[in-house]
C-alpha atoms as a PDB file:
ATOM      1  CA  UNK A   1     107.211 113.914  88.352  1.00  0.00           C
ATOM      2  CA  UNK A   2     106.981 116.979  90.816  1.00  0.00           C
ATOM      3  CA  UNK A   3     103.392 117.455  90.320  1.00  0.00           C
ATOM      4  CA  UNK A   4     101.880 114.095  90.066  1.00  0.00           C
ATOM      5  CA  UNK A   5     103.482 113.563  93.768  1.00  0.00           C
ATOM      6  CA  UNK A   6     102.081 117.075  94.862  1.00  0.00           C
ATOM      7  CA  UNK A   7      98.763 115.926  93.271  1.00  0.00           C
ATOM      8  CA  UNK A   8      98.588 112.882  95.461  1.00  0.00           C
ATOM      9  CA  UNK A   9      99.857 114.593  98.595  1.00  0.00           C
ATOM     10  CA  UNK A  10      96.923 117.117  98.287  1.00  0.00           C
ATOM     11  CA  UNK A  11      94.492 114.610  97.706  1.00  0.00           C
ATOM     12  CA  UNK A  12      95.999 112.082 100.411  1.00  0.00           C
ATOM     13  CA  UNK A  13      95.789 115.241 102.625  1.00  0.00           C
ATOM     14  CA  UNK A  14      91.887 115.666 101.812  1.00  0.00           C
ATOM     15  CA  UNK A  15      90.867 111.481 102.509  1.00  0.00           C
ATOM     16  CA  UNK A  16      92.938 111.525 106.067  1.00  0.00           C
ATOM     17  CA  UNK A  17      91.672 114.822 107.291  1.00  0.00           C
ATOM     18  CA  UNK A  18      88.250 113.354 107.517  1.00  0.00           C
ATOM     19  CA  UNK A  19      89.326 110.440 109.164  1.00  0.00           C
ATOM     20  CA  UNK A  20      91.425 111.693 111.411  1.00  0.00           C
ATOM     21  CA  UNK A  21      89.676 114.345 112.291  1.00  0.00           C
ATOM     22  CA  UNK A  22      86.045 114.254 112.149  1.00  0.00           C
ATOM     23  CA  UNK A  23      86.378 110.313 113.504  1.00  0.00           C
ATOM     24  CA  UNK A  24      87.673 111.375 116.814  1.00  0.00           C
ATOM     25  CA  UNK A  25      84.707 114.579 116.985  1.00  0.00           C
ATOM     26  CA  UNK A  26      82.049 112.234 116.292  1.00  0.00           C
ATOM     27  CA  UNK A  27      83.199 109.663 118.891  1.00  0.00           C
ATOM     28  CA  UNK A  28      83.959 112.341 121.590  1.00  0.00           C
ATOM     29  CA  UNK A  29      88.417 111.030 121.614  1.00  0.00           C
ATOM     30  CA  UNK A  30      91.020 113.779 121.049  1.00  0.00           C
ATOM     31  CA  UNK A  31      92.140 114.179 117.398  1.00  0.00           C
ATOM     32  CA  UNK A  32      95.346 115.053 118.608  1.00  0.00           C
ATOM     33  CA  UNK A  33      95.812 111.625 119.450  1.00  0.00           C
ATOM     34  CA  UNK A  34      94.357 109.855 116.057  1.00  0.00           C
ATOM     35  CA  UNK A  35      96.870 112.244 114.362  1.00  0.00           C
ATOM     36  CA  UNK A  36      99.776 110.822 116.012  1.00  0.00           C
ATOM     37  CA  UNK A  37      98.809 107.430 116.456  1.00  0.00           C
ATOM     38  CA  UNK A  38      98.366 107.299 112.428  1.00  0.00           C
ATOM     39  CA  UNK A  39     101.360 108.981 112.107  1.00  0.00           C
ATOM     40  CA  UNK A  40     103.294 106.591 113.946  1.00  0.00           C
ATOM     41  CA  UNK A  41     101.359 103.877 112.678  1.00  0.00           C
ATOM     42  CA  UNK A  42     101.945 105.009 109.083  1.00  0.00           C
ATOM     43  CA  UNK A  43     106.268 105.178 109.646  1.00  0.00           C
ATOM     44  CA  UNK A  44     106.189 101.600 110.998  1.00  0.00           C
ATOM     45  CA  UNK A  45     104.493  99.818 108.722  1.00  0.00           C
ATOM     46  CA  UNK A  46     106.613 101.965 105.912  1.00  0.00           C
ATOM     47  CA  UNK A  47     109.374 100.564 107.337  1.00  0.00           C
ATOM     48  CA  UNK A  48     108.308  97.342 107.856  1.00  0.00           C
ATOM     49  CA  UNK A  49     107.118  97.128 104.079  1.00  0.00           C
ATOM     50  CA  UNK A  50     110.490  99.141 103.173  1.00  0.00           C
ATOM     51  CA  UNK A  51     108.226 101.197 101.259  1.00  0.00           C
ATOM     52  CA  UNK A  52     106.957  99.254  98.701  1.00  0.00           C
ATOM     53  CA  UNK A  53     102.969  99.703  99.498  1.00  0.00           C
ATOM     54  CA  UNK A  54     101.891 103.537  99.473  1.00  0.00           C
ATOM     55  CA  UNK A  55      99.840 103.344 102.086  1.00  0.00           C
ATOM     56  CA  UNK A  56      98.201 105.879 104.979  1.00  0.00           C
ATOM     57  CA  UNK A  57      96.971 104.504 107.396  1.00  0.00           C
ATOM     58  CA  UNK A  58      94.106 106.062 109.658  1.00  0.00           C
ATOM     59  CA  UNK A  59      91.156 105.823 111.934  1.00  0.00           C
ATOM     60  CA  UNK A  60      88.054 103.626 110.512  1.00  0.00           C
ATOM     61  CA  UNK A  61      84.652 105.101 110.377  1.00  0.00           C
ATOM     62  CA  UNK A  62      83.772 101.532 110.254  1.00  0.00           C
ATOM     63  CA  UNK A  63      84.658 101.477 114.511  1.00  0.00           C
ATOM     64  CA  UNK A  64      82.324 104.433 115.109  1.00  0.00           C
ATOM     65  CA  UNK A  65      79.601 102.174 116.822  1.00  0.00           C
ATOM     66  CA  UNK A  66      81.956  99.773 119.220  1.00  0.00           C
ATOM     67  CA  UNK A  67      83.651 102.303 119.845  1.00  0.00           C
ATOM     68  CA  UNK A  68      80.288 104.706 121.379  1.00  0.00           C
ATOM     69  CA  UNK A  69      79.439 101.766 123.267  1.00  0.00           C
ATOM     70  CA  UNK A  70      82.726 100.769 124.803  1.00  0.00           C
ATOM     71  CA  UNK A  71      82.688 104.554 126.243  1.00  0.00           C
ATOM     72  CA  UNK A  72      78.913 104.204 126.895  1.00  0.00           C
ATOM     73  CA  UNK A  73      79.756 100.970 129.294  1.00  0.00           C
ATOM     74  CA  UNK A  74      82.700 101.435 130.465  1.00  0.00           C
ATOM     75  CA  UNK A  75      83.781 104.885 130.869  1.00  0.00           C
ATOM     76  CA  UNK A  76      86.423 105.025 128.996  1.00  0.00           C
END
């Protein structure tokens, strides 16, 4: 039904703003580019799965610390 799938959007919408959003702030990237990159990310492996997993997929919090020290060491 209509409002079971706006239910999940909302929610869906609530989970990936945090982790595509406050990810890139705390690590010092652009968000802009964790919001396409899951994006794209997201339509490929849809397509590759033809839609049978309902998945999202976005940045890890779990990458936070490699990630500080990759930019610490090497610039980047």
């Amino acid at each position: 039904p209509l409002w079971r799938q706006i239910t999940s959007g909302a929610q869906m919408l609530f989970v990936a703003f945090g982790a595509l959003v406050l990810m890139p702030l705390i690590t010092g990237l652009d968000p802009n580019v964790a919001l396409f990159t899951a994006g794209l990310g997201t339509l490929l492996f849809q397509i590759v799965t033809r839609r049978q997993v309902p998945v999202f997929l976005a940045s890890s919090f779990a990458f936070i610390t490699p990630i500080i020290l990759a930019k610490d060491q090497f610039g980047l």
